[in-house]
C-alpha atoms as a PDB file:
ATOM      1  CA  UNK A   1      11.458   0.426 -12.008  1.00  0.00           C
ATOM      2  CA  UNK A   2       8.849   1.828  -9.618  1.00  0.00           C
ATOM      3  CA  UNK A   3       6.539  -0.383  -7.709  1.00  0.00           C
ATOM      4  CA  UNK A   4       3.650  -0.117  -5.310  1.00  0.00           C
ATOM      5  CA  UNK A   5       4.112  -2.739  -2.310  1.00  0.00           C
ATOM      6  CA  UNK A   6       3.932  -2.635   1.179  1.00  0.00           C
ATOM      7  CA  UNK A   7       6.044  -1.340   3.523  1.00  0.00           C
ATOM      8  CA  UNK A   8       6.097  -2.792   7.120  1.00  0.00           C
ATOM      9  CA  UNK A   9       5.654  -1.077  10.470  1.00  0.00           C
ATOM     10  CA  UNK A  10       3.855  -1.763  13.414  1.00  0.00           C
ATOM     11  CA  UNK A  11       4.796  -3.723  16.517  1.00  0.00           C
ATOM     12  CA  UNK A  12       6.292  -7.345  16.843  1.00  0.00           C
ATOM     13  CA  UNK A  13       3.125  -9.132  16.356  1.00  0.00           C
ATOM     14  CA  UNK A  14       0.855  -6.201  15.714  1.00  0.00           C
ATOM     15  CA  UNK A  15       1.778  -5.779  12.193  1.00  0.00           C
ATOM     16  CA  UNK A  16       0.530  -1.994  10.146  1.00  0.00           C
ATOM     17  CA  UNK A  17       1.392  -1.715   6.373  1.00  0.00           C
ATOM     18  CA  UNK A  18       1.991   1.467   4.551  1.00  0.00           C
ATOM     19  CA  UNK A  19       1.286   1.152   0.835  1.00  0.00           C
ATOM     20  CA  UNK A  20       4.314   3.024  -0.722  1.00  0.00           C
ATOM     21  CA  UNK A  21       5.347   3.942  -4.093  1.00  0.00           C
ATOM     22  CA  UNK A  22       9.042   3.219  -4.113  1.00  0.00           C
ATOM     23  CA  UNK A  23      11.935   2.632  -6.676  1.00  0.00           C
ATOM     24  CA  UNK A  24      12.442  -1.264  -6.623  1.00  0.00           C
ATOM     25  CA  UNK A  25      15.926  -1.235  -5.425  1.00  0.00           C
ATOM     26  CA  UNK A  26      14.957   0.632  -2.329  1.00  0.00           C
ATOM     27  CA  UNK A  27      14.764  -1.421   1.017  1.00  0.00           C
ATOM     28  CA  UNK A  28      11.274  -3.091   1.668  1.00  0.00           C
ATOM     29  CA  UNK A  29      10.765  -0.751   4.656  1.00  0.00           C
ATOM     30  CA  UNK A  30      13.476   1.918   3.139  1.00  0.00           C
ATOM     31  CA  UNK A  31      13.242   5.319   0.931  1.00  0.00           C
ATOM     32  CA  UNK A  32       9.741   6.026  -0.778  1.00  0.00           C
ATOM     33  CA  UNK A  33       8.657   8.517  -3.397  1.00  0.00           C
ATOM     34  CA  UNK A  34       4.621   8.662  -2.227  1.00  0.00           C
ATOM     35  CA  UNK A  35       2.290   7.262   0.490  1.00  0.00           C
ATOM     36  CA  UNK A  36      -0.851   6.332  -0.788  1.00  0.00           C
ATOM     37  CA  UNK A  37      -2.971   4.277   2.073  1.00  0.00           C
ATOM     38  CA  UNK A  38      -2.249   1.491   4.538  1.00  0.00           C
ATOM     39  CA  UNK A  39      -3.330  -1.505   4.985  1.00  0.00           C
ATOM     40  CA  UNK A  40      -4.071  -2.739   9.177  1.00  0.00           C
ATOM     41  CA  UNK A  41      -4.656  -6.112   9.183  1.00  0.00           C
ATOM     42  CA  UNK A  42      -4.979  -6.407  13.098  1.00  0.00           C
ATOM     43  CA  UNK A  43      -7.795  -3.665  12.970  1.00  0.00           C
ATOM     44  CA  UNK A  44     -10.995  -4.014  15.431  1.00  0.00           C
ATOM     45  CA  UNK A  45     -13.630  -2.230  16.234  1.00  0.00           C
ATOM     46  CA  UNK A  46     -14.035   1.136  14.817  1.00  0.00           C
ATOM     47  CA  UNK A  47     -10.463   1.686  13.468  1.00  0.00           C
ATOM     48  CA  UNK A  48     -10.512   1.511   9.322  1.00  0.00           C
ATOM     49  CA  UNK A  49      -8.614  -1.875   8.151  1.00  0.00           C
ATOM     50  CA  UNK A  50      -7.844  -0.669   4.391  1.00  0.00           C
ATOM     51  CA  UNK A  51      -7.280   2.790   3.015  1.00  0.00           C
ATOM     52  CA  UNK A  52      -6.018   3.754  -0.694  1.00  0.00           C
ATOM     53  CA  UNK A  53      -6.399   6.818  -2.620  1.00  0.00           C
ATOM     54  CA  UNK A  54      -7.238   5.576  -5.210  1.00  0.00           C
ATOM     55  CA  UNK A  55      -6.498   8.327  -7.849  1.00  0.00           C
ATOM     56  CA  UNK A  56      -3.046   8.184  -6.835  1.00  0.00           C
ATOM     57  CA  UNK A  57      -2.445   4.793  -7.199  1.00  0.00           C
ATOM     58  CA  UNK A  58      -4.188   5.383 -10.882  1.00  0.00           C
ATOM     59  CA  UNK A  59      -1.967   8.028 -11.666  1.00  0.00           C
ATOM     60  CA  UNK A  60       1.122   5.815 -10.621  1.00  0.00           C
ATOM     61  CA  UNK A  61      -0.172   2.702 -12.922  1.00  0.00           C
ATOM     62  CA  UNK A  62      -0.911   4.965 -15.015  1.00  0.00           C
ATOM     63  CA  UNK A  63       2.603   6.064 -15.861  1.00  0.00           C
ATOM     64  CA  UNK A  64       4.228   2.909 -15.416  1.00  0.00           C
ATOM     65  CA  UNK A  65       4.417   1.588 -11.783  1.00  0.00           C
ATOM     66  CA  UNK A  66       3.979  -2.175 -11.029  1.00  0.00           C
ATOM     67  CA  UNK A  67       1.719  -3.133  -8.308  1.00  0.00           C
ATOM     68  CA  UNK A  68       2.714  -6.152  -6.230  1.00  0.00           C
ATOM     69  CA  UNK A  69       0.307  -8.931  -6.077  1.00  0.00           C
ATOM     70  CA  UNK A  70      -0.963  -8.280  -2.259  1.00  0.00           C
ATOM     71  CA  UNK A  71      -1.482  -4.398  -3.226  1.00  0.00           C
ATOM     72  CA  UNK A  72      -3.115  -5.851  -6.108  1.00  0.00           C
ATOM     73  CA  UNK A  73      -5.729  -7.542  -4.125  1.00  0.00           C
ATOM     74  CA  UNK A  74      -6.060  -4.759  -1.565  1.00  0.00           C
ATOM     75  CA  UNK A  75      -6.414  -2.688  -4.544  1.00  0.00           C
ATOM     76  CA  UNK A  76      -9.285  -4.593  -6.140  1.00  0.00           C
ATOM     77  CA  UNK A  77     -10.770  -4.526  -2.462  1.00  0.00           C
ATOM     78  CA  UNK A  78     -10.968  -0.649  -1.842  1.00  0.00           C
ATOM     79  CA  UNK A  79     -11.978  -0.066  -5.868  1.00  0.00           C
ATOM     80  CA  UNK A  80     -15.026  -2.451  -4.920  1.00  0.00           C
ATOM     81  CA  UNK A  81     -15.743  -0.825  -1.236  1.00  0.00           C
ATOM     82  CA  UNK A  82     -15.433   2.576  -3.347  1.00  0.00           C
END
């Protein structure tokens, strides 16, 4: 099965997601088909907290990929911001 989750990077208590479309056997932070945004929780300033292409993550829905429930929400977030 293919899902869309995060995958972690960053420093230790600076966290930086990657919003990946990976096959679900694959290691959290592991292999990944397709990067399609990240997510920076710890952003300030000017830097840009949440970006998704959207289209892509359509497309991947579209032909079967499961979103997790925290790309979900980030998901619903950017469509709205859009």
């Amino acid at each position: 099965m293919v899902v869309i989750r995060l995958a972690r990077g960053g420093a230790k208590g600076r966290p930086f997601y990657n919003i990946v479309v990976a096959d679900a056997r694959e290691r959290r932070d592991g292999r990944f088909i397709e990067r399609v945004g990240f997510y920076n929780p710890m952003a300030a300033g000017a830097e840009q907290p949440l970006r998704v292409a959207l289209d892509r993550v359509t497309y991947w829905s579209g032909v079967g990929a499961k979103l997790s429930p925290t790309v979900e929400r980030l998901f619903d977030q950017a469509r709205k911001a859009a």
